[in-house]
N, C-alpha and C. Protein backbone atom coordinates (compact mmCIF):
# COMPACT_ATOMS: atom_id res chain seq x y z
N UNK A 1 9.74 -18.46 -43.68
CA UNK A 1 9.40 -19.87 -43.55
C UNK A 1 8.43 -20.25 -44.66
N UNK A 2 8.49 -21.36 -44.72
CA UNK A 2 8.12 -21.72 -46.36
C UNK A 2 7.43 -23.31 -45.60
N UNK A 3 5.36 -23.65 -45.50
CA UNK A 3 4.88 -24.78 -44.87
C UNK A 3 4.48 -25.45 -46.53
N UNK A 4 4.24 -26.61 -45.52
CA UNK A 4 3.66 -27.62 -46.97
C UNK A 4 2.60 -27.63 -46.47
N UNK A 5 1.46 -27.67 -47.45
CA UNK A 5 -0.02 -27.96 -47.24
C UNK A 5 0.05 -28.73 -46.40
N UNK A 6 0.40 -30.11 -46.19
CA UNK A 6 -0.33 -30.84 -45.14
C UNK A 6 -0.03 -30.51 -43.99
N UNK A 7 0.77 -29.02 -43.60
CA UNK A 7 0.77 -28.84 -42.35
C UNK A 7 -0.05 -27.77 -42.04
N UNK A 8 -0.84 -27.02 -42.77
CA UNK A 8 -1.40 -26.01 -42.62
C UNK A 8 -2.46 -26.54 -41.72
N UNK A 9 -3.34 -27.51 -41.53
CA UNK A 9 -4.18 -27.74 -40.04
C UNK A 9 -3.58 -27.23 -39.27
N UNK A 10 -2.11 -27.47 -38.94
CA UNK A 10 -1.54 -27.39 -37.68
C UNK A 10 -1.38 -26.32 -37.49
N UNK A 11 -1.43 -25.30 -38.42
CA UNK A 11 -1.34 -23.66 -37.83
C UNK A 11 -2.61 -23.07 -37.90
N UNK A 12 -3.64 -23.97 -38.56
CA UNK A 12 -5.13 -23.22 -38.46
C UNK A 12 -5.97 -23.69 -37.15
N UNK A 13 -5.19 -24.49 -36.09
CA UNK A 13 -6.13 -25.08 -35.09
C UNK A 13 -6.64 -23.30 -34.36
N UNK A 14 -7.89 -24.23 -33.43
CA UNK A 14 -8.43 -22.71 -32.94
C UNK A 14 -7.88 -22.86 -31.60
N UNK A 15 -7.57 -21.66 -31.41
CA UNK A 15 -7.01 -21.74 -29.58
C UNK A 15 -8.21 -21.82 -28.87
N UNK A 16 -7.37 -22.23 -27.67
CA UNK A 16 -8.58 -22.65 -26.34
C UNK A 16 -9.47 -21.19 -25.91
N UNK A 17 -7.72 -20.29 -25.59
CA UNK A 17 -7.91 -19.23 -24.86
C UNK A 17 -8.26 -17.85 -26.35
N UNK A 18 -9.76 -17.76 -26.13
CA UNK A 18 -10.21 -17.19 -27.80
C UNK A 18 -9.42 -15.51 -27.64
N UNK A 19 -8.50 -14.78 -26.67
CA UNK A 19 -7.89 -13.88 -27.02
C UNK A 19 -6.83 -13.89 -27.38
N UNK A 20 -6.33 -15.09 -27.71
CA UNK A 20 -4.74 -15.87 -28.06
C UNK A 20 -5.26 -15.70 -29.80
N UNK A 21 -4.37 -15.42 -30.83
CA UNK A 21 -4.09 -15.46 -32.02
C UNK A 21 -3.70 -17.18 -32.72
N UNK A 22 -2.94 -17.79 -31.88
CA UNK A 22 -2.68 -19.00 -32.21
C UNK A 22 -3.00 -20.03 -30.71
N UNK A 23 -3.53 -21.33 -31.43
CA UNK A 23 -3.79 -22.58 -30.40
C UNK A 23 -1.93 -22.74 -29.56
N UNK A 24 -2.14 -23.30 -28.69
CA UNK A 24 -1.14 -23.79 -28.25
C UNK A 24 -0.12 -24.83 -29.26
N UNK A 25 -0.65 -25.60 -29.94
CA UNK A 25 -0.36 -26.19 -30.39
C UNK A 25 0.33 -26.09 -32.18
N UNK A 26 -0.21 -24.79 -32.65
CA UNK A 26 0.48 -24.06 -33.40
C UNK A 26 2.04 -23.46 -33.20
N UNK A 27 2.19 -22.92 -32.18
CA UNK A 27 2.87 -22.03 -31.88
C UNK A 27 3.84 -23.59 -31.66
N UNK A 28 4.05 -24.33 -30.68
CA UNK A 28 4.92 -25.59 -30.92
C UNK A 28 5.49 -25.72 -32.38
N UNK A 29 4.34 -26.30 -33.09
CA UNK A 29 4.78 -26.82 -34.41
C UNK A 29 5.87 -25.55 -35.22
N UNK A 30 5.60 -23.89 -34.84
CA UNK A 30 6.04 -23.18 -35.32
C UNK A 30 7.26 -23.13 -34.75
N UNK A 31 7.14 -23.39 -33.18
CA UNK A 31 9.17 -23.67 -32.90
C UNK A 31 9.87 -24.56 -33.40
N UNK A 32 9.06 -25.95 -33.63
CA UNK A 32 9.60 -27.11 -34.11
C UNK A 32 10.20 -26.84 -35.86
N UNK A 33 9.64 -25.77 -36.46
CA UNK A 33 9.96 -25.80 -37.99
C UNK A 33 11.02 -24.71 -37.90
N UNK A 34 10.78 -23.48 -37.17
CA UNK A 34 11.85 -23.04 -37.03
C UNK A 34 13.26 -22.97 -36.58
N UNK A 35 13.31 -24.33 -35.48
CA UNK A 35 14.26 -24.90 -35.11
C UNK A 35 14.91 -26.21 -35.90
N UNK A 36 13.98 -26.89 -37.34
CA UNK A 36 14.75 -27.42 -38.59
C UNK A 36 15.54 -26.55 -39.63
N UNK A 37 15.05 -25.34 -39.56
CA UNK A 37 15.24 -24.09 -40.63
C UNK A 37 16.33 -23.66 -39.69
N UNK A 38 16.52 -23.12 -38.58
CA UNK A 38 17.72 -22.81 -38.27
C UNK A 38 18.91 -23.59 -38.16
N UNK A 39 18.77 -24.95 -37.89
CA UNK A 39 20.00 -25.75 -37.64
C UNK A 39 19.88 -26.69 -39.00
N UNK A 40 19.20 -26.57 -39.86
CA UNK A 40 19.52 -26.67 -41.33
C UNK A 40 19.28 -28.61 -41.37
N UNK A 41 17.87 -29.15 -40.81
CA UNK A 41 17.88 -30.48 -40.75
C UNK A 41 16.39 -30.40 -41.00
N UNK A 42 15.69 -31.43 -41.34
CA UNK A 42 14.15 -31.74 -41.39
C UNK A 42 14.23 -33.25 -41.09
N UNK A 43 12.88 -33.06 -40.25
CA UNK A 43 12.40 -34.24 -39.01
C UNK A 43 11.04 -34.60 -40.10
N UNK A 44 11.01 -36.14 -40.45
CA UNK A 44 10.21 -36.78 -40.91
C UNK A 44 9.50 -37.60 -40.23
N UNK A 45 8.12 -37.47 -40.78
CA UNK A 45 7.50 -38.65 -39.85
C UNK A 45 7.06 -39.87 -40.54
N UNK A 46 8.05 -41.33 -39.57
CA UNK A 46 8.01 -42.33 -40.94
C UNK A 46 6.88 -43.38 -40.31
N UNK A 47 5.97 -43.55 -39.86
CA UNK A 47 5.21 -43.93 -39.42
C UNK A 47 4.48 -45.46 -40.27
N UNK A 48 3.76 -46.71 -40.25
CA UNK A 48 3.91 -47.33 -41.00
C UNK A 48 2.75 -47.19 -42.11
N UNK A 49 1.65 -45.96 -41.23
CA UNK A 49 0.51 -45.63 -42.29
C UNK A 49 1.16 -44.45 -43.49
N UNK A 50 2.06 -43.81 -42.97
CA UNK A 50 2.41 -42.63 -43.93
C UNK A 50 3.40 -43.67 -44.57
N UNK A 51 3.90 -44.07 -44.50
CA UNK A 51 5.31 -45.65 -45.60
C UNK A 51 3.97 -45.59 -46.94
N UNK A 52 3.23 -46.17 -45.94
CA UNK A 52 1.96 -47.48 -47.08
C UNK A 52 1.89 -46.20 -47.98
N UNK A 53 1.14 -44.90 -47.64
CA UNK A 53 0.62 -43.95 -48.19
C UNK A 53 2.25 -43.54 -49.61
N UNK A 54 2.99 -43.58 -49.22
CA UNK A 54 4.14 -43.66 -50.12
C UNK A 54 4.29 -43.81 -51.30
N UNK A 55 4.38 -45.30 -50.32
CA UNK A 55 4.67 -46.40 -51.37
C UNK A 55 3.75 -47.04 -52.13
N UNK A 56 2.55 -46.83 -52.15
CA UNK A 56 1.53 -46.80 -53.14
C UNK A 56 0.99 -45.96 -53.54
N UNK A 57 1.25 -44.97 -53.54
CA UNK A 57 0.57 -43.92 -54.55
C UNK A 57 0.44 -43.99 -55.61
N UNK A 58 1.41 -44.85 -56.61
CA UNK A 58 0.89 -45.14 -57.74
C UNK A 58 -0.36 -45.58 -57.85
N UNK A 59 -0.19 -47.07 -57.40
CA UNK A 59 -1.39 -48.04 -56.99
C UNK A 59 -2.75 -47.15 -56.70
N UNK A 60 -2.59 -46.43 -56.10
CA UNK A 60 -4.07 -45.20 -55.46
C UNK A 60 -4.48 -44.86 -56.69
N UNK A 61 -3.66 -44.46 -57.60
CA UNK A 61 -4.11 -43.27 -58.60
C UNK A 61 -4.53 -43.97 -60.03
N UNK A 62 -3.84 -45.57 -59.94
CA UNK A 62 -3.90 -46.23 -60.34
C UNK A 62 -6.18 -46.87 -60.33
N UNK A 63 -6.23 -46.82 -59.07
CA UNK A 63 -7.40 -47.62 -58.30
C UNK A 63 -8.49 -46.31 -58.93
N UNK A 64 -8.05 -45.24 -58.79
CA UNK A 64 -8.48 -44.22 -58.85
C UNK A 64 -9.17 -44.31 -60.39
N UNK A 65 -8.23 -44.39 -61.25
CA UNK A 65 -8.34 -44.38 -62.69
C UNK A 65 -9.54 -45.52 -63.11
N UNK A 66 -8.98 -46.63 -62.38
CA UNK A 66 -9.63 -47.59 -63.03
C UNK A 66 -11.78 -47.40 -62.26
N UNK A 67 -12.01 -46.63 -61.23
CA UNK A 67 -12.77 -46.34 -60.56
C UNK A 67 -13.59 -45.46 -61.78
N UNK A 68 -12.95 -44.29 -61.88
CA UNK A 68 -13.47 -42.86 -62.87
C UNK A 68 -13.82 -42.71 -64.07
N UNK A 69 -12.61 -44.60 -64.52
CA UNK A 69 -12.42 -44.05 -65.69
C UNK A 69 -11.82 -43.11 -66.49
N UNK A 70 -11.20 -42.75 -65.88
CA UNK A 70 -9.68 -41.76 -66.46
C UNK A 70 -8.34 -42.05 -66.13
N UNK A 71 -7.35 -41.05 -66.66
CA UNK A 71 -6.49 -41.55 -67.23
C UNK A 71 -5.44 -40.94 -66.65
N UNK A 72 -5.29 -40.14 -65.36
CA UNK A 72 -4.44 -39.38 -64.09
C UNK A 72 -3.11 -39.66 -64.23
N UNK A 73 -2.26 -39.00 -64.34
CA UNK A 73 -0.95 -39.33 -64.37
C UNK A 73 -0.68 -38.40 -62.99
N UNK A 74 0.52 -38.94 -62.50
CA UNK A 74 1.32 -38.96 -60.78
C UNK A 74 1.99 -37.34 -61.40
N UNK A 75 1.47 -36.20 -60.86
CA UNK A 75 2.32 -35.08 -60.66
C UNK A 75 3.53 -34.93 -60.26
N UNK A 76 4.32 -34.92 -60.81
CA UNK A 76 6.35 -34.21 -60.12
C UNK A 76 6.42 -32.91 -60.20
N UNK A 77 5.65 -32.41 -60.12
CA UNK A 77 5.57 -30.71 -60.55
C UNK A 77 5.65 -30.48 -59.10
N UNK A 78 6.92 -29.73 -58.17
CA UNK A 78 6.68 -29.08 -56.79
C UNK A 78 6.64 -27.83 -57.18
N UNK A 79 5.92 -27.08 -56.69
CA UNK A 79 4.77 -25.22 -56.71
C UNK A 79 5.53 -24.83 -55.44
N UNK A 80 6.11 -24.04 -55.30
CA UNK A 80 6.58 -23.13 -54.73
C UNK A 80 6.50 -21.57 -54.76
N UNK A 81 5.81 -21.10 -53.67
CA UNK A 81 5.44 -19.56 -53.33
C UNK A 81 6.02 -18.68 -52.35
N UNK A 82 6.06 -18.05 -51.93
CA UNK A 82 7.02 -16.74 -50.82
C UNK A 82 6.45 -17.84 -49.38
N UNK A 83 5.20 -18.22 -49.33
CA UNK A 83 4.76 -18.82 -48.24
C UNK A 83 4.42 -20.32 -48.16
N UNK A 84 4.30 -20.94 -49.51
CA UNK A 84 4.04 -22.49 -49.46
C UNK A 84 5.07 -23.15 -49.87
N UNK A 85 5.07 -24.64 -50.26
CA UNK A 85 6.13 -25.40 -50.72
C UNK A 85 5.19 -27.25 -51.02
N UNK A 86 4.61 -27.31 -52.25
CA UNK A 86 3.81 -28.68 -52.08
C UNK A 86 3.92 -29.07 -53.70
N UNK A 87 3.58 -30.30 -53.53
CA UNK A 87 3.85 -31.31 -54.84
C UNK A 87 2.54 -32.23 -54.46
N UNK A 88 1.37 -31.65 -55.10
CA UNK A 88 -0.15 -32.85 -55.22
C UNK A 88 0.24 -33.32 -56.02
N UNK A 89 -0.71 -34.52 -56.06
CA UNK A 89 -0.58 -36.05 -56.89
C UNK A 89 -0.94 -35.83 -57.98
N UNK A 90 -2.24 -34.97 -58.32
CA UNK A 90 -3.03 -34.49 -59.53
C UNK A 90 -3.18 -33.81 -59.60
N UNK A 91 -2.60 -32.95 -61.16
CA UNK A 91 -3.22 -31.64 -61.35
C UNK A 91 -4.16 -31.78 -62.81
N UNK A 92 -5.66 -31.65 -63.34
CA UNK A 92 -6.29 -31.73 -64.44
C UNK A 92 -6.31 -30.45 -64.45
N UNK A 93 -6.74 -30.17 -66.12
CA UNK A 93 -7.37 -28.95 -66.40
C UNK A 93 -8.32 -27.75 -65.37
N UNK A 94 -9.25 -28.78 -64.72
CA UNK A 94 -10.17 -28.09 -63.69
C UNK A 94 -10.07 -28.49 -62.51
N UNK A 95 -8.78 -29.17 -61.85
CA UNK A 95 -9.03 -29.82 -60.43
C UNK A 95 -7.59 -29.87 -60.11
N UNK A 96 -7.67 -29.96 -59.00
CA UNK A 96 -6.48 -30.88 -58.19
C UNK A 96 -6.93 -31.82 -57.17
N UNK A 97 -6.12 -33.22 -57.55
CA UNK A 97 -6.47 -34.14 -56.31
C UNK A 97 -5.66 -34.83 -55.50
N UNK A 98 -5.69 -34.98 -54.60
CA UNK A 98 -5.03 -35.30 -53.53
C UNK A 98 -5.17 -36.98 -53.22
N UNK A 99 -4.38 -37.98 -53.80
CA UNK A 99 -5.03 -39.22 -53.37
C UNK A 99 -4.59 -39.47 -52.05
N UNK A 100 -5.41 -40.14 -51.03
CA UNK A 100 -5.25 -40.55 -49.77
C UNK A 100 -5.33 -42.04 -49.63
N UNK A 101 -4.17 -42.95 -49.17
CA UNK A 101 -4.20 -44.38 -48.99
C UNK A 101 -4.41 -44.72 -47.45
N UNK A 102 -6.03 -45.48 -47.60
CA UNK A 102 -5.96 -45.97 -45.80
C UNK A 102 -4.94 -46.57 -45.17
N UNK A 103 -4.82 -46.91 -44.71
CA UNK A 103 -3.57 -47.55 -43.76
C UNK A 103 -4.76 -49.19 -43.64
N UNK A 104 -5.96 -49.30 -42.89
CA UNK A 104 -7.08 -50.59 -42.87
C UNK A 104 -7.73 -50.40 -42.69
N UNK A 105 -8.79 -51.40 -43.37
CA UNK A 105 -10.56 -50.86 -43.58
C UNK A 105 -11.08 -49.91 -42.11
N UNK A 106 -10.12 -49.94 -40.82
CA UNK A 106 -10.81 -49.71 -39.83
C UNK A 106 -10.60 -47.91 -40.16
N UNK A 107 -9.47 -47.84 -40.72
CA UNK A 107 -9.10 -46.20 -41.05
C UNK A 107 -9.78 -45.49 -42.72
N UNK A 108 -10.49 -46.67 -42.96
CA UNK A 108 -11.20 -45.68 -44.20
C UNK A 108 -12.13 -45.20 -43.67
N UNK A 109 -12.44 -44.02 -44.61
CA UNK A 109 -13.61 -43.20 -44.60
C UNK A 109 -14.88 -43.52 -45.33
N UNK A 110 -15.75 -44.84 -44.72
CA UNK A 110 -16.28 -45.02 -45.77
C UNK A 110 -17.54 -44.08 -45.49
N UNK A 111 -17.99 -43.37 -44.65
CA UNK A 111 -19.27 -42.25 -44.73
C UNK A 111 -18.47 -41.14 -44.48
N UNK A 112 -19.03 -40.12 -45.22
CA UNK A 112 -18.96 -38.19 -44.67
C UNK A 112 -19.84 -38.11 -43.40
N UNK A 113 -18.72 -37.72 -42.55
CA UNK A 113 -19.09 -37.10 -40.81
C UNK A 113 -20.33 -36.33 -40.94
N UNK A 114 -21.48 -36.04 -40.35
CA UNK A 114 -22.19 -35.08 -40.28
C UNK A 114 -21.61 -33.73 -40.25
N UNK A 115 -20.81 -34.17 -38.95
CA UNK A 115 -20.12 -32.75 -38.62
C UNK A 115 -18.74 -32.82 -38.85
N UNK A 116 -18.26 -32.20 -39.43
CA UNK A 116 -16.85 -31.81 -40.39
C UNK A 116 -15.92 -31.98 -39.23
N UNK A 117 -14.85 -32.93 -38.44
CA UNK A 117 -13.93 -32.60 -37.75
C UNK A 117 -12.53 -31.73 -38.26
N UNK A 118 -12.56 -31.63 -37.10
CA UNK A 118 -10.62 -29.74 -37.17
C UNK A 118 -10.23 -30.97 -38.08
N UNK A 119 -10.04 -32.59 -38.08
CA UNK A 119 -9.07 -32.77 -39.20
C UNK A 119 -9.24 -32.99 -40.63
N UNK A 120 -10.58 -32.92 -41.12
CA UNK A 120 -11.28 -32.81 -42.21
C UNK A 120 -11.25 -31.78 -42.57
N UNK A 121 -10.97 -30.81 -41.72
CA UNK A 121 -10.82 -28.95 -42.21
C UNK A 121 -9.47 -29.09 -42.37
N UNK A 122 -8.44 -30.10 -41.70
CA UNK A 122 -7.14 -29.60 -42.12
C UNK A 122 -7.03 -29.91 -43.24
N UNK A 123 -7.09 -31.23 -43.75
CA UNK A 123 -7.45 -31.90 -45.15
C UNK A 123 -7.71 -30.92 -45.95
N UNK A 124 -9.18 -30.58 -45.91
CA UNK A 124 -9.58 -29.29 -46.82
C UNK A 124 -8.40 -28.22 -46.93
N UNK A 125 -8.08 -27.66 -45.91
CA UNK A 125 -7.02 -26.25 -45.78
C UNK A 125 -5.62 -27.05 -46.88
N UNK A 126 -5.24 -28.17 -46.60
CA UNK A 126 -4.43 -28.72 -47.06
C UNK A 126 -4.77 -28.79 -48.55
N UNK A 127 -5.86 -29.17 -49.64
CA UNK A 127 -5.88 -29.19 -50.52
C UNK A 127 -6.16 -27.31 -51.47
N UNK A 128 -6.98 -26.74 -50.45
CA UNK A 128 -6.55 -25.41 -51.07
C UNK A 128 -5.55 -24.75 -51.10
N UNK A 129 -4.75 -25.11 -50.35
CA UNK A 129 -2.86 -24.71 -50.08
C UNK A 129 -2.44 -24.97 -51.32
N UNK A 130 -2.54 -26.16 -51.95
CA UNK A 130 -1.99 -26.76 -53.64
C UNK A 130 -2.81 -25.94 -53.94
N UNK A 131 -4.04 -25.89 -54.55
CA UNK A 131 -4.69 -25.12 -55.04
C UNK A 131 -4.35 -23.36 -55.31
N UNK A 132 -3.62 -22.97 -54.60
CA UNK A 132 -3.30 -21.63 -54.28
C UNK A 132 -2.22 -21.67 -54.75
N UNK A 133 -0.96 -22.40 -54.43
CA UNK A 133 0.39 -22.84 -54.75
C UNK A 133 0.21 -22.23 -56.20
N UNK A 134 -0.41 -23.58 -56.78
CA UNK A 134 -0.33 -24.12 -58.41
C UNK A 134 -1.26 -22.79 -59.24
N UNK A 135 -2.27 -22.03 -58.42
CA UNK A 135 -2.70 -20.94 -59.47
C UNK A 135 -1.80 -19.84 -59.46
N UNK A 136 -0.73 -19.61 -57.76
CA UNK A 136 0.16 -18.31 -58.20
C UNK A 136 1.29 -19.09 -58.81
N UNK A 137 1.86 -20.07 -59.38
CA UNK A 137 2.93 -20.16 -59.99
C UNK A 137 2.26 -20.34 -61.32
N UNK A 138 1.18 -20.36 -61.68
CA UNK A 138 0.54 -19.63 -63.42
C UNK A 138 1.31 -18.23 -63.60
N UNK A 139 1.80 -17.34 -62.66
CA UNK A 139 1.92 -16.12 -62.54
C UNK A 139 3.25 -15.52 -62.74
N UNK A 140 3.79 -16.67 -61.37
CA UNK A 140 5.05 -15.83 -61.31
C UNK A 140 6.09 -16.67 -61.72
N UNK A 141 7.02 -16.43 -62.66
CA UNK A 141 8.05 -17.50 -62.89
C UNK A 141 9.86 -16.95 -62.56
């Protein structure tokens, strides 16, 4: 099986029951992918915040640029490994970035949480997944 970063939260949640290896809720998502991989279909989620997130990504990276002051061009490069499968928005010399489009002001982030929520760690897990991707395909061709 071959995950995309943004699903890796979903297999890093912590279980309830701490002698269990995986949350309940892992182990689902892991029937649910293995049951697209066996009957040879993938289930999208078209939701109207993930559309927006889409369909403006230019625009983001765009907002982005004009913010930084640089000059970001939209990645088509998909990184593929024995265990990942992801295409980030940005790759520079020293970074990769991930642009994220709110859905409405009520869903931006405009302060950092004190305390880091499981979905701010998935986020994170999610951007070192590219990160990992894109340094072993330096490697292996």
């Amino acid at each position: 099986m071959k995950w995309h970063p943004s699903s890796i939260g979903n297999l890093m949640a912590s279980p309830r029951n701490k002698t269990e290896a995986l949350s309940e809720g892992a182990k689902t998502y892991i029937r649910e992918i293995a049951k697209q991989n066996f009957y040879g279909y993938k289930s999208e989620i078209r939701t109207k915040p993930v559309m927006k997130g889409i369909d403006q990504e230019l625009e983001s990276i765009a907002l982005l640029n004009a913010v930084r002051f640089t000059d970001y061009k939209k990645n088509n490069l998909r990184v593929e490994s024995e265990y990942l499968s992801g295409e980030c928005d940005i790759i520079t010399e020293d970074s990769i970035i991930d642009c994220k489009t709110s859905w409405s002001l009520e869903t931006f982030p405009a302060f950092v949480p004190k305390r880091i929520t499981q979905n701010m760690n998935g986020k994170a897990l999610h951007i070192c997944c590219y990160m990992i991707s894109h340094y072993l395909s330096l490697f292996i061709a």
